[in-house]
Protein backbone atom coordinates (compact mmCIF):
# COMPACT_ATOMS: atom_id res chain seq x y z
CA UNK A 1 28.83 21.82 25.09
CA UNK A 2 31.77 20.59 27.42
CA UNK A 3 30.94 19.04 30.53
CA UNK A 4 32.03 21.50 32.85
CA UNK A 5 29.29 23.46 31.48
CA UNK A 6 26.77 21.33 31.64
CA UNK A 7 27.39 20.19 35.68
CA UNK A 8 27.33 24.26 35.99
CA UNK A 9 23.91 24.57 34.22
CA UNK A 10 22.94 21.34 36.60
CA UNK A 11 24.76 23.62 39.68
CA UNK A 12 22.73 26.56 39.24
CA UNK A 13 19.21 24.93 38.40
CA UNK A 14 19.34 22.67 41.68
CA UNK A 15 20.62 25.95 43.65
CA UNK A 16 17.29 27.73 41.78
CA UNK A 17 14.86 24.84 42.36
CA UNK A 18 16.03 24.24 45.91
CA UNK A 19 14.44 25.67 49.44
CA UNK A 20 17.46 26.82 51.17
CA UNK A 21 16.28 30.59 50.33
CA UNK A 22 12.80 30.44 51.29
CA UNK A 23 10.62 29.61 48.55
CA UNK A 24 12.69 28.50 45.73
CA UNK A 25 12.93 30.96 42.65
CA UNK A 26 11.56 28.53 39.61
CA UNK A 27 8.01 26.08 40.35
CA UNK A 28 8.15 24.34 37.15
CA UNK A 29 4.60 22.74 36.58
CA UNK A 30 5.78 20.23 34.06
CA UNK A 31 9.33 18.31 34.77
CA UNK A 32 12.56 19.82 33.40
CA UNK A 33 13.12 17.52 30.21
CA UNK A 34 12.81 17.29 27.09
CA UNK A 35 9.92 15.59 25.56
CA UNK A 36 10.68 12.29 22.70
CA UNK A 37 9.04 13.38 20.29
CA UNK A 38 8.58 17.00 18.14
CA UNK A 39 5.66 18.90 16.57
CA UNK A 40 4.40 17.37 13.42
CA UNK A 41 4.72 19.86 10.86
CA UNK A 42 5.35 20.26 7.40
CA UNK A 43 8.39 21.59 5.75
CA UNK A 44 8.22 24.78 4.05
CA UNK A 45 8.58 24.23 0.22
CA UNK A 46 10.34 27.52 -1.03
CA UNK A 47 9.07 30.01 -2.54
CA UNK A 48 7.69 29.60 -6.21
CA UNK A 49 9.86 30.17 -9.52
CA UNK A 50 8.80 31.12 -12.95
CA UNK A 51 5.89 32.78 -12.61
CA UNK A 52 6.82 35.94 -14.75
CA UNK A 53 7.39 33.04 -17.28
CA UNK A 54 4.15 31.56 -16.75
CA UNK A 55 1.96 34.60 -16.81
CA UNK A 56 3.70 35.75 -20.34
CA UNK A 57 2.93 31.92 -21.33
CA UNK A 58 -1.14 32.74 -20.29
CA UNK A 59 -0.86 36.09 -21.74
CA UNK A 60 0.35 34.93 -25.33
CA UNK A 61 -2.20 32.10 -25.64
CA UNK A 62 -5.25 34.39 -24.13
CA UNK A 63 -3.83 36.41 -27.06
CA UNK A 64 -3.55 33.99 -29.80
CA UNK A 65 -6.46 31.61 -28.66
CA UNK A 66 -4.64 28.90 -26.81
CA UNK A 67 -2.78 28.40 -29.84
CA UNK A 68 1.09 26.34 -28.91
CA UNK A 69 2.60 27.29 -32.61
CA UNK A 70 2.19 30.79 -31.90
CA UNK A 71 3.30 31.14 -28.28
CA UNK A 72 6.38 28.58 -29.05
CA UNK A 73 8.98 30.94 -27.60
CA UNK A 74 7.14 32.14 -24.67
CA UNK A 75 6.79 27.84 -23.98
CA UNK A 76 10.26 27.58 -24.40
CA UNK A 77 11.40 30.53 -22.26
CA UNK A 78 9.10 28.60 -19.51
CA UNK A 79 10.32 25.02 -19.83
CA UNK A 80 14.06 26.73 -19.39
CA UNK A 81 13.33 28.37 -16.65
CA UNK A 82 11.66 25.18 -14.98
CA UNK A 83 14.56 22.88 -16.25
CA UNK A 84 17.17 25.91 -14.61
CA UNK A 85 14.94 26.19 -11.25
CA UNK A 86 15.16 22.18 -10.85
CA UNK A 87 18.68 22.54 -11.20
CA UNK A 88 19.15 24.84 -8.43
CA UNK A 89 17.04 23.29 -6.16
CA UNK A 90 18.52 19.51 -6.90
CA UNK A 91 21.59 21.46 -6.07
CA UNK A 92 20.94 22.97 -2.99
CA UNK A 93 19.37 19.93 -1.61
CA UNK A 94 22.56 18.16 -2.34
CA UNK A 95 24.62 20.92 -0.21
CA UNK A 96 21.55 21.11 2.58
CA UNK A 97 22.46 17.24 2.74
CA UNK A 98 26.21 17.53 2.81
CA UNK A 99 26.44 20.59 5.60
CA UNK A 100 23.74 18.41 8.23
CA UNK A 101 20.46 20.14 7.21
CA UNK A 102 17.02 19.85 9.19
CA UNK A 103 15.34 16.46 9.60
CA UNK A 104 11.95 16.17 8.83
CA UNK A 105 9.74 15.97 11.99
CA UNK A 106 9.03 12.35 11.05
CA UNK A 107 12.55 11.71 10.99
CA UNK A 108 12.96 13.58 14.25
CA UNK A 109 10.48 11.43 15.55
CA UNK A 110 11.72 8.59 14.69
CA UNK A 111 15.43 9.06 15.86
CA UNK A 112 14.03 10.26 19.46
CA UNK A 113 11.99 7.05 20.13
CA UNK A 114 15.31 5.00 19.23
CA UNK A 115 17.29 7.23 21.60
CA UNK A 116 14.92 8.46 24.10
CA UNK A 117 15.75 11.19 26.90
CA UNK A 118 17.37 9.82 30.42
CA UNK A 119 14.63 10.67 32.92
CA UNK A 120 15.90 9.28 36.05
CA UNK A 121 18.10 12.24 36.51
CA UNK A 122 15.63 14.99 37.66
């Protein structure tokens, strides 16, 4: 955001806020900033992976009595997948990190009590 756009944001909310008009056009009941700190929530986790594999895994040793010899390929179609889905996601961390990502709130939190807001302005 360039500063000429920001002193015309600044412009037009004093204009808004002032009484040369009357009554002004925005009564804030909480002060215009930004607050130091963000919700505390938790990160979604993705959605789950495998879980054909899985329920073919529980299907084959309902089947054969819990039995591993038996349901060997089904376990190793399931470990694959697991092995191929931590892949993925180890990679797509890795690019999440690279292109900026989303801080944790924690993070967030953190970060805005070391560089807090300038409130003296409003």
């Amino acid at each position: 955001m360039s500063s000429k756009s920001v002193t015309d944001v600044s412009e037009k909310l004093a204009r808004l806020l002032s009484r040369e008009n009357g009554r002004p056009v925005l009564k804030p009941n909480k002060p215009l900033v930004l607050k130091d700190e963000v919700a505390n929530r938790k990160m979604r986790k993705g959605e789950a992976t495998c879980i054909t594999e899985m329920s073919l895994l529980m299907a084959c040793w309902k089947k054969n009595e819990f039995n591993n010899f038996l349901c060997s390929s089904e376990i190793s179609t399931f470990y694959t997948c697991v092995e191929k889905a931590q892949r993925e996601a180890k990679l797509k961390a890795a690019q999440q990190a690279s292109h900026g990502g989303r801080l944790a709130p924690k993070q967030a939190n953190t970060l805005l009590k070391r560089f807090p807001g300038i409130k003296d302005e409003y």
